[in-house]
N, C-alpha and C. Protein backbone atom coordinates (compact mmCIF):
# COMPACT_ATOMS: atom_id res chain seq x y z
N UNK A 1 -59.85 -119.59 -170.44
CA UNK A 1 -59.74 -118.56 -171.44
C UNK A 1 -60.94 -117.61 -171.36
N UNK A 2 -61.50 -117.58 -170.65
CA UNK A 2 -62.35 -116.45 -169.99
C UNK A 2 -62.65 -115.13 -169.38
N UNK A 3 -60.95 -114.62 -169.62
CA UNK A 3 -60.31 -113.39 -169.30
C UNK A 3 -60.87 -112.31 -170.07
N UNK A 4 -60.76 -111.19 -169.59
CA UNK A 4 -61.42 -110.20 -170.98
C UNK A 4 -60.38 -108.92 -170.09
N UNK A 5 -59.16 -108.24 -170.97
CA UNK A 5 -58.96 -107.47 -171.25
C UNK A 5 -58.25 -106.52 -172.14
N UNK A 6 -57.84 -105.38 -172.19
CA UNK A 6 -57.21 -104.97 -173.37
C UNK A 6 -56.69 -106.04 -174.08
N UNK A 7 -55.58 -106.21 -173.92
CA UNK A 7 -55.07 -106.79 -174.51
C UNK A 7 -54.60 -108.61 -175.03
N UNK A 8 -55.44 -109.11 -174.14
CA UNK A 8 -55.43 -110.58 -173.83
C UNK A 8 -55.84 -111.21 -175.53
N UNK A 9 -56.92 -110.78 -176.08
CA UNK A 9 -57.42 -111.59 -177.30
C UNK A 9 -55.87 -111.54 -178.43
N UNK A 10 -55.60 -110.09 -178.36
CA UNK A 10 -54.39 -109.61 -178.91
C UNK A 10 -52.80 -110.98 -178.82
N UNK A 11 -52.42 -111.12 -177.47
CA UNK A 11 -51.86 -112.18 -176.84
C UNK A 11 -52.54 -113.51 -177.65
N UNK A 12 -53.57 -114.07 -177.33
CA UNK A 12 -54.08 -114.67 -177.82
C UNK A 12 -54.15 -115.31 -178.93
N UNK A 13 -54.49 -114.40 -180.08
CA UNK A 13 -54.41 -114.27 -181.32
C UNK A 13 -52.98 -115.20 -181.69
N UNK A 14 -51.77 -114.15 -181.32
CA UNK A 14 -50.53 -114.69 -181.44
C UNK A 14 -50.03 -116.11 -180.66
N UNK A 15 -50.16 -116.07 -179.52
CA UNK A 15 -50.71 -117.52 -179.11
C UNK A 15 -51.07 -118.76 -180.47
N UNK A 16 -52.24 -118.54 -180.95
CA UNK A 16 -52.62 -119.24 -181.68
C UNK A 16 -51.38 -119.37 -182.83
N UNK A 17 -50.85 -118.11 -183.24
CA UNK A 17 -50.26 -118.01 -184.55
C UNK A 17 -48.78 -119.17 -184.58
N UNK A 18 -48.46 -118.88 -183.16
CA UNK A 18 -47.16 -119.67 -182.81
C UNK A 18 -47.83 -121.48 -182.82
N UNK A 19 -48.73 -121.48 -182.17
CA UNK A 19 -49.25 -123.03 -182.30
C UNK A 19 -49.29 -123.56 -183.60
N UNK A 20 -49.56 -122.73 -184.78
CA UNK A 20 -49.51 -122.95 -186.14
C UNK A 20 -48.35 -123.24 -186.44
N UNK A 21 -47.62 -122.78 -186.10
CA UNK A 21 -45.85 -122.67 -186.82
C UNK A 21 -45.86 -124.09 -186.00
N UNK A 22 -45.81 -124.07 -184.45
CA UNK A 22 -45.25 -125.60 -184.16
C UNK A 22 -46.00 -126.51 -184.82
N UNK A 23 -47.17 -126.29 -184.72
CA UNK A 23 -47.65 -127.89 -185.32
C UNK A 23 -47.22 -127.96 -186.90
N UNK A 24 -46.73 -126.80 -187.63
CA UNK A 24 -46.25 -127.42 -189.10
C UNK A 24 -44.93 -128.13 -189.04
N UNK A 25 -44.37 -127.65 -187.55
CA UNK A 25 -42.53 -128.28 -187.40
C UNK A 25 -43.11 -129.53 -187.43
N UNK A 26 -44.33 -129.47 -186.44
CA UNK A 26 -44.28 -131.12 -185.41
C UNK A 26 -44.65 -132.28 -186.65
N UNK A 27 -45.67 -131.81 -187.94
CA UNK A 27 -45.85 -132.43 -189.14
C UNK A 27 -44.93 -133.11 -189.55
N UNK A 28 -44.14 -132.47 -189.84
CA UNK A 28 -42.35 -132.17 -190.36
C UNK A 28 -41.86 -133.18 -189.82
N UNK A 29 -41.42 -132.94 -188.56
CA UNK A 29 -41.06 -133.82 -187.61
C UNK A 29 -41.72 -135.39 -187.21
N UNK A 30 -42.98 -135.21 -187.48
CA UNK A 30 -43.57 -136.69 -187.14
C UNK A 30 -43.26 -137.53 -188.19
N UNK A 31 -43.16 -136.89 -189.52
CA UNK A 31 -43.21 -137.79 -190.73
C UNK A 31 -41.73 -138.57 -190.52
N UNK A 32 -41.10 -138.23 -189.73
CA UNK A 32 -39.79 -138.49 -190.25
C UNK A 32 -39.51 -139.77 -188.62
N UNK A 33 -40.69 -139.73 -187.90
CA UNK A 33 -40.75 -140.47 -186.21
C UNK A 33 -39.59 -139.74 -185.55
N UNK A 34 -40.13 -138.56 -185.12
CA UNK A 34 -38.67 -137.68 -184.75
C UNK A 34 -39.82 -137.43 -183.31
N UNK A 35 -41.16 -137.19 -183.09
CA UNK A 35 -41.89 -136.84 -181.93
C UNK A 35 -43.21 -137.60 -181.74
N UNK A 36 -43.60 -137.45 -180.78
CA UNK A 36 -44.82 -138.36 -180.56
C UNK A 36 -46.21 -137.46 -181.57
N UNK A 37 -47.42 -138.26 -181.06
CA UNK A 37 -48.55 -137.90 -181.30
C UNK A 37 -48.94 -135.69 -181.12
N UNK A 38 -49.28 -135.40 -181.59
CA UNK A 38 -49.09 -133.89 -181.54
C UNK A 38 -49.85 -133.81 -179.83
N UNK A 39 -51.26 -134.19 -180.07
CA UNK A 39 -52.07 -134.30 -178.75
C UNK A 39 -50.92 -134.33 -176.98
N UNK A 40 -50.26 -135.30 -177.17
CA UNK A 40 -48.54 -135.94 -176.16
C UNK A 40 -48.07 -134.60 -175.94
N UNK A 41 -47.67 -134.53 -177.62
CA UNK A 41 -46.35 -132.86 -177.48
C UNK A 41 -46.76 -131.72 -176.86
N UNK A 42 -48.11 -131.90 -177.43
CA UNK A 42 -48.59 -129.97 -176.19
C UNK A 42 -49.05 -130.44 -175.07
N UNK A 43 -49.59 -131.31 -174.96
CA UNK A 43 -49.61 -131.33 -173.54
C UNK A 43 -47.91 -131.68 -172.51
N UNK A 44 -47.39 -132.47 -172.88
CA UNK A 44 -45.97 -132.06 -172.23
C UNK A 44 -45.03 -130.92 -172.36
N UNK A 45 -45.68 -130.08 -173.57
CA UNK A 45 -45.03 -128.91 -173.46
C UNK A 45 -45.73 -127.61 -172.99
N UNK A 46 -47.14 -127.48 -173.04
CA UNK A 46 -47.53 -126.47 -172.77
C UNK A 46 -48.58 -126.55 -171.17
N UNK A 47 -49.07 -128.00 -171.10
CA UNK A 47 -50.11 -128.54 -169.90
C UNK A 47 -51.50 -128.17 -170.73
N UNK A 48 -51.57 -127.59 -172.04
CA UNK A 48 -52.68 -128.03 -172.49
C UNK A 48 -53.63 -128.89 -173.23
N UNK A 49 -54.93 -128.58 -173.62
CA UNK A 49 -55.29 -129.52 -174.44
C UNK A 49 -55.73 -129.48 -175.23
N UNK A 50 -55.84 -130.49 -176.41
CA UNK A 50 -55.72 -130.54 -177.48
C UNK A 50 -56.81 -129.57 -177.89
N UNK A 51 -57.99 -129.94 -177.56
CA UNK A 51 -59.44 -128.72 -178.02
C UNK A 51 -58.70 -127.40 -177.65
N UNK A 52 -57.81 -127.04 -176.90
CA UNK A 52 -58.07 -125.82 -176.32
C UNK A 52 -56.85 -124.96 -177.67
N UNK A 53 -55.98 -125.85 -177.76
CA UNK A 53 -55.11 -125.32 -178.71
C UNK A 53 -55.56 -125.47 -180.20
N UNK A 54 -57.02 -126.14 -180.26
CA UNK A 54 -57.64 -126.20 -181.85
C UNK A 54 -58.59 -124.70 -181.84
N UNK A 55 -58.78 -124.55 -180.66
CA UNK A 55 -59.58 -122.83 -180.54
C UNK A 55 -58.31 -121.74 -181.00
N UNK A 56 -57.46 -122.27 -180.02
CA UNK A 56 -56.52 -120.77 -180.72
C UNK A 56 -56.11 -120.79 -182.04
N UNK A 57 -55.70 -121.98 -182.20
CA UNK A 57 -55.30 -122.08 -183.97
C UNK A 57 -56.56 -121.33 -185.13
N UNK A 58 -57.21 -121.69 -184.16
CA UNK A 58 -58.41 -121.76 -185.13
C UNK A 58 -58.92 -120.46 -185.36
N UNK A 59 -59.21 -119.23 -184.10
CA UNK A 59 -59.23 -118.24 -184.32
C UNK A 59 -57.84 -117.63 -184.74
N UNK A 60 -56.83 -118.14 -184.66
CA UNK A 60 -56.06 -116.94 -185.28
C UNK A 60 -55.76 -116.69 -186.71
N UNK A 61 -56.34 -118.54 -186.63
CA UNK A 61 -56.46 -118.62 -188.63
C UNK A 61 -57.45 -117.35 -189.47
N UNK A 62 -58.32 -117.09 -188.83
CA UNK A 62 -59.26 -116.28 -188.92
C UNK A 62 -58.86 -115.05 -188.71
N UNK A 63 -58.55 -114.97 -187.92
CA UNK A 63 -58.32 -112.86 -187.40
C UNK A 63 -56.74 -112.01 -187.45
N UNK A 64 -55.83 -113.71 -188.27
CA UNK A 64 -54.52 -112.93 -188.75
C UNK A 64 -54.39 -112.08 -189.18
N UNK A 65 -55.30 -111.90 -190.50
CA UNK A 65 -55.09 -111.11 -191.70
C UNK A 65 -55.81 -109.71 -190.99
N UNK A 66 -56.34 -109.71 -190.12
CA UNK A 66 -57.37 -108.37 -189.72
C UNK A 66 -56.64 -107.91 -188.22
N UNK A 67 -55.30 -107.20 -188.32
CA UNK A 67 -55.31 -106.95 -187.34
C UNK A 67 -55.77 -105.92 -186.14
N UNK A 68 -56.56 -105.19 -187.02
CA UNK A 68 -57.90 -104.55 -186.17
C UNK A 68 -58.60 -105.45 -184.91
N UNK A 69 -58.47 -106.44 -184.87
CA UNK A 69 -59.51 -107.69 -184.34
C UNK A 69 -58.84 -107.57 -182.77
N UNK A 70 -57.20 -107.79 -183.01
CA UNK A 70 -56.41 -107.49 -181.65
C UNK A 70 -56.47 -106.24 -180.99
N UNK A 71 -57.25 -105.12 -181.52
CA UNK A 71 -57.66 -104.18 -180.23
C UNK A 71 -58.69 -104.29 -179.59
N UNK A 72 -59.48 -105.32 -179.96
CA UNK A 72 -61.08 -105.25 -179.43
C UNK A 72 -60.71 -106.16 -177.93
N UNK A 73 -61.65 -105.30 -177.09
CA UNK A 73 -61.59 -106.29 -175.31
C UNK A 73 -62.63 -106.79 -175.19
N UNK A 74 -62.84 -107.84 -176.54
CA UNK A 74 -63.58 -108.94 -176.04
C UNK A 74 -63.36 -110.40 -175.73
N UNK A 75 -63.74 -110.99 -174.95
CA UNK A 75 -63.47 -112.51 -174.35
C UNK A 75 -63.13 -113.28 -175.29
N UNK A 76 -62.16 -113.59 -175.41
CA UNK A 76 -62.07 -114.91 -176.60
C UNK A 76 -63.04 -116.19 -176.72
N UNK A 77 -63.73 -116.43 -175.63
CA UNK A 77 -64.58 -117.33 -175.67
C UNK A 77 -65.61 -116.45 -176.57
N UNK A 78 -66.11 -114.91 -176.22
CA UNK A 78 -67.07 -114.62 -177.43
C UNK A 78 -66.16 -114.79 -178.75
N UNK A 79 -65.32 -114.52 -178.97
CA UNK A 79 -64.72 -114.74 -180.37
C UNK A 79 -65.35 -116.24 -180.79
N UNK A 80 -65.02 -116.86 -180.02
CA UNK A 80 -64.75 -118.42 -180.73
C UNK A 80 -66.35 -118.68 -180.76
N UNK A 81 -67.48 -118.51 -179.68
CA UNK A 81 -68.59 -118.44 -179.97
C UNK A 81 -69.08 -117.84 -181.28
N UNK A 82 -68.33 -116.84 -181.73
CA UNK A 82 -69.03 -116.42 -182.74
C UNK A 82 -68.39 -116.51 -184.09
N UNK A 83 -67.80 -117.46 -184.22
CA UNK A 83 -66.57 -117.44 -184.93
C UNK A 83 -67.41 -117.84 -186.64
N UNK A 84 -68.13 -118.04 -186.49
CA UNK A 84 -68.84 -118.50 -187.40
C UNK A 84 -69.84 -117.44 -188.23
N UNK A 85 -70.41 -116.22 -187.23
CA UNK A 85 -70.45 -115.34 -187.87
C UNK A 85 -69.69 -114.38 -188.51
N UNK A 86 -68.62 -114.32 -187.36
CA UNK A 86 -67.21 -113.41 -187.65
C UNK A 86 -66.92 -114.19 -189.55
N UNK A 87 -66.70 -115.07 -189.42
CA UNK A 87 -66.56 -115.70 -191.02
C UNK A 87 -67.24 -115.09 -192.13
N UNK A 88 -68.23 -115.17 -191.93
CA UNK A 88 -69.39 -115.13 -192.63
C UNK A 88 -68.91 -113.53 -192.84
N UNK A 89 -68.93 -112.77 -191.94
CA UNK A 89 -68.97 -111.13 -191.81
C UNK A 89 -67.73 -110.70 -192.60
N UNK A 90 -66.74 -111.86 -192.69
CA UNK A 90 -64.90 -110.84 -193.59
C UNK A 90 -65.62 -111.41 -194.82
N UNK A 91 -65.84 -112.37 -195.25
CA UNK A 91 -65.88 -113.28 -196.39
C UNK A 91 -66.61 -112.22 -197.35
N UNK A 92 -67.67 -111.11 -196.51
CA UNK A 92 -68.40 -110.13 -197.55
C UNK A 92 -67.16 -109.60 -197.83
N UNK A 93 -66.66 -108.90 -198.65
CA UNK A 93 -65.33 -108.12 -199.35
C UNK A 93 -65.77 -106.76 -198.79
N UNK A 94 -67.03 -106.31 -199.34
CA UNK A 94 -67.03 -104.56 -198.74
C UNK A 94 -67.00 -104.44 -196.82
N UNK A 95 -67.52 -105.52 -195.96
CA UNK A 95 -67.18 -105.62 -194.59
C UNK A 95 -65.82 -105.93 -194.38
N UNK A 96 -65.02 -106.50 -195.16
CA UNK A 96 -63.83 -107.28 -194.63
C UNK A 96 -62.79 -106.08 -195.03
N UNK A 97 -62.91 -105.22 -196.07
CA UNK A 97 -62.20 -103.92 -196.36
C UNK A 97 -62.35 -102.65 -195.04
N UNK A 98 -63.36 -102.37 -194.68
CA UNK A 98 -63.43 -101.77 -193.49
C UNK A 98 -62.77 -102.63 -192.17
N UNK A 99 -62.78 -103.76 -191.97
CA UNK A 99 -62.32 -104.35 -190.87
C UNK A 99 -60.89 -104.50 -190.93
N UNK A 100 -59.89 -103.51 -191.90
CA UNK A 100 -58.40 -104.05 -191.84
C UNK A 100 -58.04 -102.89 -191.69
């Protein structure tokens, strides 16, 4: 995930957003012993892993609501590096009004 261009974080972003939706099916679904361990499911469905799909979830939890965030061509690894300031930076109300 080390790519950096136009549009990749953008991709990305949504990436993450769809991993959200499955893992609320796969919830859904586990309670009921309908699928394995979630960790099993993406990796037989996507070849990835589990950390890597807790980054996308994780930033997109974050940069849904701002979709300003998907034009920027920066590396998603800086996103997720900085993800902690990025937080810190919407959570002010007068920064997080300019950033939408």
């Amino acid at each position: 995930m080390r790519f950096a261009n136009k549009h990749l974080l953008a991709v990305l972003i949504e990436v993450g957003i769809n991993f959200e939706r499955a893992f609320e099916i796969h919830y859904a679904e586990k309670k009921n012993g309908l699928v394995p361990y979630w960790e099993h499911w993406i990796k037989e469905i996507t070849n990835l892993g589990k950390s890597q799909v807790a980054r996308l979830r994780q930033i997109s939890r974050l940069l849904t609501s701002y979709p300003k965030f998907k034009q920027l061509s920066v590396p998603f690894t800086e996103i997720f590096e900085r993800r902690h300031f990025i937080q810190h930076m919407l959570q002010n109300e007068n920064i997080a009004k300019e950033r939408k």
